[in-house]
Protein backbone atom coordinates (compact mmCIF):
# COMPACT_ATOMS: atom_id res chain seq x y z
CA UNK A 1 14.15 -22.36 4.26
CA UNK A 2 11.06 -20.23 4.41
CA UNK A 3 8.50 -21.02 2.10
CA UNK A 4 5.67 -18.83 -0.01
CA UNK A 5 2.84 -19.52 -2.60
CA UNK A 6 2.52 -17.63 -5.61
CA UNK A 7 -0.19 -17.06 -8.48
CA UNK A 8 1.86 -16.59 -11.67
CA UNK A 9 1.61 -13.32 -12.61
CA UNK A 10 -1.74 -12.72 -10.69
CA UNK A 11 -2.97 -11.94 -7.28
CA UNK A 12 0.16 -12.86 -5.17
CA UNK A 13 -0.73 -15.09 -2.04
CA UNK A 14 2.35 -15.73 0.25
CA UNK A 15 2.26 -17.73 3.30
CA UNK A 16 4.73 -16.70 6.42
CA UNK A 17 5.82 -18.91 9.23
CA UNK A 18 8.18 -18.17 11.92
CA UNK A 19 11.19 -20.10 10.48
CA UNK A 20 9.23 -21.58 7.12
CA UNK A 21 7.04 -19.71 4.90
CA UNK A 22 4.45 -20.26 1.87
CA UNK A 23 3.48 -17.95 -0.28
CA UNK A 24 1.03 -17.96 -3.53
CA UNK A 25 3.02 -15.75 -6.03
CA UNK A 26 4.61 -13.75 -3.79
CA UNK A 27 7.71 -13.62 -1.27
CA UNK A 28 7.74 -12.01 2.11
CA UNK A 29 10.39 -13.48 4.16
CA UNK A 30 12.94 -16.06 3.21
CA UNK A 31 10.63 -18.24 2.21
CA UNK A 32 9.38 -21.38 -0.18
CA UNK A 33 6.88 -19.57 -2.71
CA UNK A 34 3.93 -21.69 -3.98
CA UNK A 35 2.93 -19.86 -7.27
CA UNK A 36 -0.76 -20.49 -8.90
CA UNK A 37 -1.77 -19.60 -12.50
CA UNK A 38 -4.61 -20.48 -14.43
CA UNK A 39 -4.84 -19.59 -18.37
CA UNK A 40 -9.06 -19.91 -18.34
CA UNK A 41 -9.38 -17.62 -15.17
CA UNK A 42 -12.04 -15.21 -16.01
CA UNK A 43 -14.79 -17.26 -17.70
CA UNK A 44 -16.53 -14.14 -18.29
CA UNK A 45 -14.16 -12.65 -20.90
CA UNK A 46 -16.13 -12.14 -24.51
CA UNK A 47 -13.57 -13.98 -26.29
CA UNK A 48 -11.21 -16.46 -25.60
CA UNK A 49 -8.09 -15.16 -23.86
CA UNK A 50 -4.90 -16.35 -22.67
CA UNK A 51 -2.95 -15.39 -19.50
CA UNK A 52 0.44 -15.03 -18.80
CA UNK A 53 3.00 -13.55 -15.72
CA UNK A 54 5.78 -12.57 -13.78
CA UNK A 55 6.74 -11.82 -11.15
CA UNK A 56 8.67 -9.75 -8.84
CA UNK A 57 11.12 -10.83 -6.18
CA UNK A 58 12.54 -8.15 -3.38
CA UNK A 59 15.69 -9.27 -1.32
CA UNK A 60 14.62 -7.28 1.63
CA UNK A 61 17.78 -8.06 3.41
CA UNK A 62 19.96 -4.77 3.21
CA UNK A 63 23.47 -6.29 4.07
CA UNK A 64 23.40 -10.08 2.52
CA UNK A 65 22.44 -11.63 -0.75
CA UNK A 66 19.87 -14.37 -1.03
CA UNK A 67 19.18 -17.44 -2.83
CA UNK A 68 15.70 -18.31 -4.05
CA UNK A 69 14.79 -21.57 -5.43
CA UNK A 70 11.69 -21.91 -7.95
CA UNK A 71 9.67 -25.50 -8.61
CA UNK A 72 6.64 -25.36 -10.56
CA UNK A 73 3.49 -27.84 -9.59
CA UNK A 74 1.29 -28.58 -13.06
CA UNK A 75 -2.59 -27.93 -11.75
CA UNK A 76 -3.59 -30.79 -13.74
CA UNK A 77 -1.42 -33.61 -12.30
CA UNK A 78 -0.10 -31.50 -8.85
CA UNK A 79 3.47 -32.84 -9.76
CA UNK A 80 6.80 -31.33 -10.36
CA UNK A 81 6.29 -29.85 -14.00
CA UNK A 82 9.97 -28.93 -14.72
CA UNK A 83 13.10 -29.41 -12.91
CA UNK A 84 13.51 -26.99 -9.67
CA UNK A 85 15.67 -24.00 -10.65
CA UNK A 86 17.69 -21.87 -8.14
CA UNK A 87 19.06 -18.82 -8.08
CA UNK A 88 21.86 -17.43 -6.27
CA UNK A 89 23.17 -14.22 -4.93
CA UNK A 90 20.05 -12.04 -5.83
CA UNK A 91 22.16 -8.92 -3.83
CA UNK A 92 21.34 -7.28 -0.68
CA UNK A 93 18.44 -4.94 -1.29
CA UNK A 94 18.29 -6.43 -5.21
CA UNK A 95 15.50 -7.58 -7.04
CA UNK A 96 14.99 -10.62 -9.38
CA UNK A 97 12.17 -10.60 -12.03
CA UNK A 98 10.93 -13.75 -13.41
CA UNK A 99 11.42 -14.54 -16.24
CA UNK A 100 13.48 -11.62 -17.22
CA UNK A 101 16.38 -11.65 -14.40
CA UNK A 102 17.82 -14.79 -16.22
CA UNK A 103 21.38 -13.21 -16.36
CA UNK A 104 21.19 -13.00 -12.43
CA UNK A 105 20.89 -16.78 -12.51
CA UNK A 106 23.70 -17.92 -14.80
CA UNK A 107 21.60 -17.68 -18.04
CA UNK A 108 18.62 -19.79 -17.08
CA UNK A 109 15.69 -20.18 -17.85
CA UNK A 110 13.16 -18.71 -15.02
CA UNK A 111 10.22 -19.69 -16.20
CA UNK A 112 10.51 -23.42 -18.77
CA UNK A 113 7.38 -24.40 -18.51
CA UNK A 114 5.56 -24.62 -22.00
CA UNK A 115 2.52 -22.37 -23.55
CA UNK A 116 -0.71 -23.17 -22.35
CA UNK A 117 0.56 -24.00 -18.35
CA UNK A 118 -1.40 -23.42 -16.06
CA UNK A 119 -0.13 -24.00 -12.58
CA UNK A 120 1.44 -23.40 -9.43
CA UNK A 121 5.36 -23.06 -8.05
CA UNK A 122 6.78 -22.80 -4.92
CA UNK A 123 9.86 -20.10 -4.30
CA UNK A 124 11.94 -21.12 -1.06
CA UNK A 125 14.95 -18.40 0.24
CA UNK A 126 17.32 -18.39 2.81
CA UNK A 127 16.61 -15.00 3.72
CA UNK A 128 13.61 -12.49 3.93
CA UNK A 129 11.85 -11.69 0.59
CA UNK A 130 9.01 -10.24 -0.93
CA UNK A 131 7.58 -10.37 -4.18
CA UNK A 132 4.21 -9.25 -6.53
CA UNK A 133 3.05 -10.81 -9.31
CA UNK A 134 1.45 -9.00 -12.60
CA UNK A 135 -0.78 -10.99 -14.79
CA UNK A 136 -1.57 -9.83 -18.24
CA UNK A 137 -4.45 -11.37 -21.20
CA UNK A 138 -4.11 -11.73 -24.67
CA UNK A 139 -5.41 -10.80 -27.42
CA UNK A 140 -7.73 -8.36 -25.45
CA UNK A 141 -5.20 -6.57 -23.11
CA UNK A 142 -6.32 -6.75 -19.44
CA UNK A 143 -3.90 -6.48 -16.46
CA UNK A 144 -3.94 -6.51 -12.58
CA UNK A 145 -0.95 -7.35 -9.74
CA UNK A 146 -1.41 -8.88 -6.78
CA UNK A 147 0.78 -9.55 -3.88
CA UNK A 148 1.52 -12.30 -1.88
CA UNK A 149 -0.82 -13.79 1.47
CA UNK A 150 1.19 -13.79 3.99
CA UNK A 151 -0.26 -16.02 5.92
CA UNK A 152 -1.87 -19.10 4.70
CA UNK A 153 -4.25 -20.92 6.82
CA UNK A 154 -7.14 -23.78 7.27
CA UNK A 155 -9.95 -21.20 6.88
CA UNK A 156 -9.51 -18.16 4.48
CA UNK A 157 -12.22 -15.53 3.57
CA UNK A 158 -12.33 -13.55 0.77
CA UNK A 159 -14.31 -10.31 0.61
CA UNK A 160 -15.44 -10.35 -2.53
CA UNK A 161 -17.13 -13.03 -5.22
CA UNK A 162 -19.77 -12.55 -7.85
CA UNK A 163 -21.86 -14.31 -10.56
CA UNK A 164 -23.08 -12.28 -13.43
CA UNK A 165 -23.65 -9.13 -11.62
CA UNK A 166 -23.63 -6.60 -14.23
CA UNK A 167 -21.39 -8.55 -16.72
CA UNK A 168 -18.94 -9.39 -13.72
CA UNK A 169 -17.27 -12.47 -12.19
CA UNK A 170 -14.81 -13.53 -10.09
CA UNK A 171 -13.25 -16.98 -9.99
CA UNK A 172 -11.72 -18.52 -7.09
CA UNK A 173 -7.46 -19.94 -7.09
CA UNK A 174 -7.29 -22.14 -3.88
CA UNK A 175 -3.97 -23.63 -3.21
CA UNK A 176 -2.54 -26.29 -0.81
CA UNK A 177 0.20 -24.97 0.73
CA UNK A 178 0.42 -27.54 3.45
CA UNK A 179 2.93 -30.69 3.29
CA UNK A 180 0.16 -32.87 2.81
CA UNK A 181 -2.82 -33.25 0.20
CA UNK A 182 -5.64 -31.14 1.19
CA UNK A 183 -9.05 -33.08 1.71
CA UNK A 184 -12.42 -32.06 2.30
CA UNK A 185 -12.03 -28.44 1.40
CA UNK A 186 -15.12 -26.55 1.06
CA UNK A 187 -16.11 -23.10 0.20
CA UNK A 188 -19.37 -21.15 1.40
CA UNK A 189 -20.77 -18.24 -0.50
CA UNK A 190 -23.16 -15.52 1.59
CA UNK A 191 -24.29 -12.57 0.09
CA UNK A 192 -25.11 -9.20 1.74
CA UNK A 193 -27.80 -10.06 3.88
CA UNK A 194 -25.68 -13.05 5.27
CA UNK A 195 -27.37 -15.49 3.82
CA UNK A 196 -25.89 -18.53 2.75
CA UNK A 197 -26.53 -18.95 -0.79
CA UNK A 198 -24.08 -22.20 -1.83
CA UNK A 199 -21.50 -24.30 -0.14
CA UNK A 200 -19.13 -26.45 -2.76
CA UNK A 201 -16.82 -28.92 -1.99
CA UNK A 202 -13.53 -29.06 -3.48
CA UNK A 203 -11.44 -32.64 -4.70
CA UNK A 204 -8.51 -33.26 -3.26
CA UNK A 205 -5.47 -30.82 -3.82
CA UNK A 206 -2.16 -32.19 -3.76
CA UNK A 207 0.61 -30.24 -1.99
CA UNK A 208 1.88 -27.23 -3.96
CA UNK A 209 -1.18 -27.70 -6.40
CA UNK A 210 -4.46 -25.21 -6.90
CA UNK A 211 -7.70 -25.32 -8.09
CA UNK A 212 -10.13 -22.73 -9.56
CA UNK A 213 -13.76 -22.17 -9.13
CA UNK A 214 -15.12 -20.31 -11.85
CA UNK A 215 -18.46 -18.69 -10.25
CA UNK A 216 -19.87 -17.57 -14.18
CA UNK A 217 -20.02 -21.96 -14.11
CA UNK A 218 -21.37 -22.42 -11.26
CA UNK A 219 -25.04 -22.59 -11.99
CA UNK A 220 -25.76 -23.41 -8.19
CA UNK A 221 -24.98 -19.46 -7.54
CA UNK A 222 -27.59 -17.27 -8.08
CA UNK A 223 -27.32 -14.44 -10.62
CA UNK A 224 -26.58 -11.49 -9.35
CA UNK A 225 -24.60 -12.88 -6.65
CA UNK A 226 -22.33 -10.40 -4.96
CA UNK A 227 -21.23 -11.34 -1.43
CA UNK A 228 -18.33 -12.70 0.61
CA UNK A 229 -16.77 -16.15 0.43
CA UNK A 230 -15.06 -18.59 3.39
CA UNK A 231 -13.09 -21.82 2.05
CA UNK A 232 -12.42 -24.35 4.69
CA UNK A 233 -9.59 -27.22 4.58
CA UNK A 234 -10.98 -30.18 6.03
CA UNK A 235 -7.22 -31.94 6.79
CA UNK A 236 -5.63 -29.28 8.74
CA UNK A 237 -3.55 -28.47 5.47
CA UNK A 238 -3.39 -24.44 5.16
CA UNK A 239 -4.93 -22.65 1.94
CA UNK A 240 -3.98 -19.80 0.58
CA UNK A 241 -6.49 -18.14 -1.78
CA UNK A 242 -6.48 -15.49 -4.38
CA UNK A 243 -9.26 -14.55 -7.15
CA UNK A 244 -9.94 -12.63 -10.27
CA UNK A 245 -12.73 -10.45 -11.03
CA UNK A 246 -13.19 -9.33 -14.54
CA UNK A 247 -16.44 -7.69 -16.57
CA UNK A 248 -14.21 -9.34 -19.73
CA UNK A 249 -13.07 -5.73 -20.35
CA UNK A 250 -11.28 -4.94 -16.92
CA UNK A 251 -9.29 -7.45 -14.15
CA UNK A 252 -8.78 -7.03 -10.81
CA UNK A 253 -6.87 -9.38 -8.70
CA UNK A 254 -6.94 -10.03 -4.80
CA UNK A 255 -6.54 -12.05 -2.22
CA UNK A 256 -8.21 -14.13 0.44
CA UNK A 257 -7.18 -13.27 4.26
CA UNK A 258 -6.36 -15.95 7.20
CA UNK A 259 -7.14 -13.10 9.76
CA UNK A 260 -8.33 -9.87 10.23
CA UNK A 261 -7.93 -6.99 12.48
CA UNK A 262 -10.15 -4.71 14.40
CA UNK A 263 -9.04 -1.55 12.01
CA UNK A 264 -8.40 -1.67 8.14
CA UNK A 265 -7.14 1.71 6.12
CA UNK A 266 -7.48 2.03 2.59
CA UNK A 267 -4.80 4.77 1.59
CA UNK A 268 -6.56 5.61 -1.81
CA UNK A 269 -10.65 6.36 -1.83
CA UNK A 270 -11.99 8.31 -5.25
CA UNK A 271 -15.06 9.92 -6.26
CA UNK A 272 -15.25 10.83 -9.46
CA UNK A 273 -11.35 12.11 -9.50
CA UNK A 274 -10.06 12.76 -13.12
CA UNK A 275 -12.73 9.85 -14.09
CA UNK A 276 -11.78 7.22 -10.69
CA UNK A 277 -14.17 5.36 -8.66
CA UNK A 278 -13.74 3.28 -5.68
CA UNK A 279 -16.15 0.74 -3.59
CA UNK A 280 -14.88 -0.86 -0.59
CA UNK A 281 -16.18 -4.33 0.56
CA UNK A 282 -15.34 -5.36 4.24
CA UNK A 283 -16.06 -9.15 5.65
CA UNK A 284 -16.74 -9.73 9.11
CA UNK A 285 -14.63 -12.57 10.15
CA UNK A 286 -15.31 -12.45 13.67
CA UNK A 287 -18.19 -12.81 16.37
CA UNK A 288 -21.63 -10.59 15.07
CA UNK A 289 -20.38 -6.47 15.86
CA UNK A 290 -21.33 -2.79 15.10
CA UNK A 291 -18.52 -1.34 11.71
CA UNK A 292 -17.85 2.51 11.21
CA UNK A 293 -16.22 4.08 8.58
CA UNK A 294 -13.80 7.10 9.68
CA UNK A 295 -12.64 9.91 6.99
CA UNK A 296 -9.89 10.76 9.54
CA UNK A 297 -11.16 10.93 13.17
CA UNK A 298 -14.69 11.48 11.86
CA UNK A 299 -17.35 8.80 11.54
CA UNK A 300 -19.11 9.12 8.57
CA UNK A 301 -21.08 5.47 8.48
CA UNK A 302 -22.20 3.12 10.88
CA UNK A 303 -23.11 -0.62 10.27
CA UNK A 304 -24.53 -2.32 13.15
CA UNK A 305 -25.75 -5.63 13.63
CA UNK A 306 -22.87 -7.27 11.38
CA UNK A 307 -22.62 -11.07 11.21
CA UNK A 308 -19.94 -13.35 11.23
CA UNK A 309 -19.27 -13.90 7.45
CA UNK A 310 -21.29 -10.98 6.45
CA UNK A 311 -20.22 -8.14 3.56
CA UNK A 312 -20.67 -4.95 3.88
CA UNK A 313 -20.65 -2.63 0.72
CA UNK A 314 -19.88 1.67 0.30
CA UNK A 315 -20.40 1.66 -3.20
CA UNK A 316 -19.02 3.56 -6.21
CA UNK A 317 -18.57 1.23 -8.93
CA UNK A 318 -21.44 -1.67 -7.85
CA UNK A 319 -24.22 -0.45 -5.77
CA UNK A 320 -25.09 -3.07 -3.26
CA UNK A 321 -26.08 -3.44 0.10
CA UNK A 322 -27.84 -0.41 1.08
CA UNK A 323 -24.62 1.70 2.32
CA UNK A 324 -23.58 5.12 1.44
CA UNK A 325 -21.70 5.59 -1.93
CA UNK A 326 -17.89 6.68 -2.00
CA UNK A 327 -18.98 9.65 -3.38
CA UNK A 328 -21.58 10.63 -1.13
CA UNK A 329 -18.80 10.23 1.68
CA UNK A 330 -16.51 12.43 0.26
CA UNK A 331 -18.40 14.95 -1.13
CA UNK A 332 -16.94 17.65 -2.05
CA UNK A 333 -13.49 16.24 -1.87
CA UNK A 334 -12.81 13.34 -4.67
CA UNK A 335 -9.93 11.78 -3.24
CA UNK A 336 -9.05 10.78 0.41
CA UNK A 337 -8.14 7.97 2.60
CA UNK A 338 -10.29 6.18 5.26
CA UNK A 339 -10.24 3.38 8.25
CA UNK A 340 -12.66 0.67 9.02
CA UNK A 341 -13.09 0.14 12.48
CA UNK A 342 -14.90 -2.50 14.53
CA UNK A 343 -16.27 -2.14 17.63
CA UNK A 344 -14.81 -4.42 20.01
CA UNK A 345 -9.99 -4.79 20.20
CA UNK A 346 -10.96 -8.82 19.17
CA UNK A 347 -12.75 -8.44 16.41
CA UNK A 348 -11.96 -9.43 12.71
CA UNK A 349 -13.06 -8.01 9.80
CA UNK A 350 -10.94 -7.56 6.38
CA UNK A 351 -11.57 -5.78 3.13
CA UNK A 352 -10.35 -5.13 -0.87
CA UNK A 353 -10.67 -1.63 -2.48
CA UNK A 354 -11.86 -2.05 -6.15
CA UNK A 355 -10.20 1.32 -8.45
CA UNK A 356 -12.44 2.04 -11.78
CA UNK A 357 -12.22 4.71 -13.62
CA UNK A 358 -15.55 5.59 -15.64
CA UNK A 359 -14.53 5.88 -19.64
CA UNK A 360 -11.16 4.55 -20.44
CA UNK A 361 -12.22 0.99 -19.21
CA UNK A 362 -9.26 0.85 -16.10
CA UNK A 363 -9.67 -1.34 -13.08
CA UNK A 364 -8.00 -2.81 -10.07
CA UNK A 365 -8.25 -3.51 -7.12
CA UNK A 366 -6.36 -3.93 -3.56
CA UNK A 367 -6.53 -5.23 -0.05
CA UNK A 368 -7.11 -3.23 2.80
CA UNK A 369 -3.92 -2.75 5.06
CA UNK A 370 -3.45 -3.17 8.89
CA UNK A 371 -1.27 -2.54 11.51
CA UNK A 372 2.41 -0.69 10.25
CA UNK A 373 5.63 -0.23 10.36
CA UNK A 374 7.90 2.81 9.89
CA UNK A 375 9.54 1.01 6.62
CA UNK A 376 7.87 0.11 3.52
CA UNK A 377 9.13 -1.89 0.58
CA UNK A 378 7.81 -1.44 -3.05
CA UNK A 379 9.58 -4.12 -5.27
CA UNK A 380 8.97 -2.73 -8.32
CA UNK A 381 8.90 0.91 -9.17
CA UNK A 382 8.64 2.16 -12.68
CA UNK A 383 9.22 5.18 -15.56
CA UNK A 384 8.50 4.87 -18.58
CA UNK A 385 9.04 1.66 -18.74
CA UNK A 386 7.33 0.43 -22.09
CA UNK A 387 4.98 3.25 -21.05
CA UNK A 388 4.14 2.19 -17.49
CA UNK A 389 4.56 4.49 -14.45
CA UNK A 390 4.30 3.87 -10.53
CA UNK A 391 2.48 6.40 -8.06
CA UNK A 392 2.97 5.37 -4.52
CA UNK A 393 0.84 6.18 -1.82
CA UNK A 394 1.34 6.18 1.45
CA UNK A 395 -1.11 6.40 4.76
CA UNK A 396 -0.07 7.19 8.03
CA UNK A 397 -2.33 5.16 10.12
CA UNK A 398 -0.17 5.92 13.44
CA UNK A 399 -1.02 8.69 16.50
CA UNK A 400 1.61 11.43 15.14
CA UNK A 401 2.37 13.72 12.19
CA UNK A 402 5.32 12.53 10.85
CA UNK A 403 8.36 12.97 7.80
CA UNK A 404 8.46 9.85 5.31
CA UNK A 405 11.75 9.88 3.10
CA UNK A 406 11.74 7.64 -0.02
CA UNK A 407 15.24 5.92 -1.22
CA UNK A 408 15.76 4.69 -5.10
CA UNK A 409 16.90 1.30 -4.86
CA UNK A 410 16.80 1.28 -1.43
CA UNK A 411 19.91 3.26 -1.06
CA UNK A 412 19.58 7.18 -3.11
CA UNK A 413 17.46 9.57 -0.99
CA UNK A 414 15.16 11.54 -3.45
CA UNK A 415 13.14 13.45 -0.94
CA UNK A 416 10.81 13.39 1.93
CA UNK A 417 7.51 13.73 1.88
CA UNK A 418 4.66 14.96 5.33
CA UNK A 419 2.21 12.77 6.23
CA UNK A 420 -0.45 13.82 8.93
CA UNK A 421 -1.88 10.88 11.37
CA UNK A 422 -4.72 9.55 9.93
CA UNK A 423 -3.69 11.04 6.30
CA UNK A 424 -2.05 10.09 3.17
CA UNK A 425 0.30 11.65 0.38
CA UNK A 426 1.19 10.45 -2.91
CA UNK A 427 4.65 10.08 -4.64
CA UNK A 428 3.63 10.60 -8.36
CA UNK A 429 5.52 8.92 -11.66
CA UNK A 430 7.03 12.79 -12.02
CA UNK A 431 8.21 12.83 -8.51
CA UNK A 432 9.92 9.80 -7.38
CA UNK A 433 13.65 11.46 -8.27
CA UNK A 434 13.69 9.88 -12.01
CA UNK A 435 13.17 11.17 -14.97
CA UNK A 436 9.78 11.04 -17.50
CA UNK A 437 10.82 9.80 -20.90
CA UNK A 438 13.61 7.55 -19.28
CA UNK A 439 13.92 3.97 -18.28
CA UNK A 440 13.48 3.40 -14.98
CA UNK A 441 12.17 -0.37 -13.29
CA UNK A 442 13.54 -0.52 -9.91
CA UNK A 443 12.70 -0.81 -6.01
CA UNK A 444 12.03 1.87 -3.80
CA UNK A 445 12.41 1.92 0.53
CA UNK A 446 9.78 4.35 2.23
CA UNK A 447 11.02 4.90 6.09
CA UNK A 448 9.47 7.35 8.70
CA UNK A 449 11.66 9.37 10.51
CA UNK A 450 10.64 7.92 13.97
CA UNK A 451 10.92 4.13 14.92
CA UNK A 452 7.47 3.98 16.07
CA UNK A 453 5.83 5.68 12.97
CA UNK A 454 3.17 3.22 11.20
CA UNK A 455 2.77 3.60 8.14
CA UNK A 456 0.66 1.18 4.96
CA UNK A 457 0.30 1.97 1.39
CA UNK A 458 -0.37 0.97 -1.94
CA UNK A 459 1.24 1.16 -5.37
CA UNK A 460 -0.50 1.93 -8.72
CA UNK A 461 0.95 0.43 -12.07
CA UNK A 462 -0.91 2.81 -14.95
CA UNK A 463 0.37 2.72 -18.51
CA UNK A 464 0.09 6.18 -20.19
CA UNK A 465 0.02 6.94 -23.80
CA UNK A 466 3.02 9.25 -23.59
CA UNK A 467 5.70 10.13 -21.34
CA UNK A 468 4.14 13.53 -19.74
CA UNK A 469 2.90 13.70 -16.61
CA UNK A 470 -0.38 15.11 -18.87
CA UNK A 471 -0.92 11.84 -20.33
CA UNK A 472 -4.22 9.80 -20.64
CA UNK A 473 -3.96 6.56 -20.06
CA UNK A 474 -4.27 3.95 -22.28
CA UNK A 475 -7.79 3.01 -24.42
CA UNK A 476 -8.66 0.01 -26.00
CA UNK A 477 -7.54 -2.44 -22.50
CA UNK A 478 -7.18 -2.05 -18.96
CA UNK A 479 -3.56 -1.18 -18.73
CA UNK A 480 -3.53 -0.52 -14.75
CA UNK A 481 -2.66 -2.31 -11.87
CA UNK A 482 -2.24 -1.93 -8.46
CA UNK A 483 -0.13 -3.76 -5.20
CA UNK A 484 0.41 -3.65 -1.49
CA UNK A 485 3.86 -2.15 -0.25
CA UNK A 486 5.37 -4.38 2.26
CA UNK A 487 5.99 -3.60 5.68
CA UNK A 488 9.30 -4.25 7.20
């Protein structure tokens, strides 16, 4: 059995092993998932709110069906919560949503725990799977997906933490998803200028169990704080991490990385486009090196003199750290795609994308994609589904122009789509070969039409007031979301 870890209905954090894998909230290959939820997880918010999630799971074997079994880990005690539940014959390219799929599972029920749990659960498989998890608030209506880290590991960095920096915060999910209990973890907070600003240690975690670090509590942290963030298990039992960031009005949800890689792409980059604004923030995880930013082949920023640890900011929604603003960068264009590149083939950096758009309160926020592969998988797809719609993006971060086609359900070809190396195009709610005003929640295959094409992208979840492309998106809540197609 493979295993994963998995935030309920949150950033998904999956962990991958050769013939086991753990995930946090969401499934990659046949897996166990370990799944994390916590009901007080932005400390920020105004009011007091209450969480809740599902979650997404992608057979992404194309010939076989696959069985998934889900056990849920109570944060408080890091036991069993509810008997383990399995599910069999999810089919060959299918999909099973928790907790709504219960008629694929003989009538269960997918998710038993009670109101008010906050926790953790573990999916194993006996065959490659995928999954994302959406996380929504009551009674003020925030939203945000995340998907699952792939690879969980004894030292995870996250690019991204802050305490009361313009109304935000972020809080921390760290989850054991070793065999063993987890001793000795620590996490280290530095802030732009690499300076270390706090170091907390963590009590024990038990296997399968998580525990959250709200940084609007922790007094130790300067305000202000905006900066980059390294936890540490002291046992040699893996982590995997994800965290929330919320202003109390918006939430965005990512995750921590075990590794880097010398070049990142973010598909999606806005300035000012219909209203949306992105930022990026990229961690050196690696030795001390020089960071560019490319719009294509050109370089449009260098960084030099980057330290292990360190954050480096191109603004748009926060304005830190001295760099260039999105907008600046793509002036006069206000939408685009870009790499990160570090100097040297060994180094290790990693990066999230935060998405706001500047009156109708929307945020979210994704990771930064490396490597490729010619096929992408996008569990959940959607039209007018309860007013939600999907807009896929894809970037083509190989060395040729090539021809993506995109199949409904991972069978009906709907079209193809040209993508130029070092570019990215967009599948929009109106062109993914359903129909506005209809039903549609489903899961869509992306393939290139050459075996060495490489190809990353991202989906965004917006819910519109209407079921015209025309249509504004919600007020009144942060009804978008966004995820990370999965490579195949």
């Amino acid at each position: 059995m493979k295993r994963f870890i998995a935030r309920q209905l949150g950033t998904i954090v999956a962990v991958v092993a050769v013939v086991a894998v753990v995930a946090v909230l969401s499934l990659v290959a046949g897996a166990t998932l370990k799944l994390s939820d916590q009901s007080d997880s932005v400390s920020a918010a105004p009011l007091s709110v209450s969480y809740s999630s599902d979650f997404t799971i992608k057979n992404l074997d194309a010939t076989m069906p696959v069985t998934v079994t889900i056990e849920y880990y109570d944060s408080a005690t890091g036991e069993l919560a509810v008997p383990a539940i399995t599910c069999t014959n999810i089919p060959a390219g299918g999909k099973l949503n928790v907790p709504y799929d219960s008629a694929l599972c003989g009538g269960q029920n997918l998710l038993p725990v009670s109101n008010g749990f906050a926790g953790s659960a573990v999916l194993s498989s006996d065959r490659p799977i995928a999954a994302i998890s959406n996380e929504t608030t009551q009674p003020y209506f925030m939203s945000a997906s995340y998907t699952g880290v792939i690879t969980p590991s004894t030292a995870v960095n996250v690019p991204l933490a802050m305490r009361e920096n313009g109304g935000w915060n972020t809080t921390l999910f760290i989850q054991n998803a070793g065999d063993a209990d987890a001793t000795n973890v620590k996490v280290d907070f530095r802030d732009t200028s690499n300076a270390l600003k706090d170091t907390v240690n963590i009590p024990l975690i038990k296997k399968g169990a998580s525990y959250s670090l709200s940084q609007a509590t922790q007094t130790s942290l300067p305000t202000g704080y905006y900066g980059a963030v390294k936890a540490t298990s002291g046992n040699s039992q893996p982590l995997a991490v994800s965290v929330n960031s919320s202003n109390g009005s918006m939430l965005f949800a990512s995750i921590g990385f075990a590794a880097g890689a010398q070049k990142i792409y973010a598909p999606v980059a806005m300035a000012n486009n219909s209203g949306w604004d992105t930022d990026f923030n990229v961690v050196n995880i690696g030795d001390p090196t020089t960071i560019v930013l490319k719009r294509g082949t050109q370089v449009v920023d260098t960084v030099t003199n980057v330290g292990t640890g360190q954050l480096v900011v191109w603004g748009g929604t926060f304005s830190v750290g001295g760099h260039p603003s999105l907008q600046t960068l793509l002036s006069p264009a206000k939408y685009g795609s870009f790499t990160v590149e570090a100097t040297n083939p060994t180094d290790q950096i990693a990066g999230v994308v935060n998405e706001t758009h500047r009156s109708t309160g929307q945020g979210m926020a994704y990771q930064m994609l490396s490597g490729g592969t010619n096929r992408l998988n996008a569990p959940l797809i959607m039209t007018s589904n309860g007013g939600w719609f999907t807009d896929w993006t894809i970037m083509n971060v190989g060395a040729s122009d090539t021809v993506v086609t995109l199949y409904k359900d991972g069978v009906t070809n709907v079209g193809t789509i040209s993508i130029p190396a070092g570019g990215s195009s967009a599948w929009r709610r109106n062109e993914i070969g359903t129909t506005l005003g209809t039903r549609y929640y489903g899961s869509y295959l992306a393939v290139g039409q050459n075996a060495t094409d490489k190809l990353v992208g991202i989906i965004n979840e917006v819910q519109f007031t209407d079921n015209t492309r025309s249509g504004s998106a919600k007020s009144g809540g942060d009804y978008s979301m966004v995820y990370e197609a999965f490579n195949q």
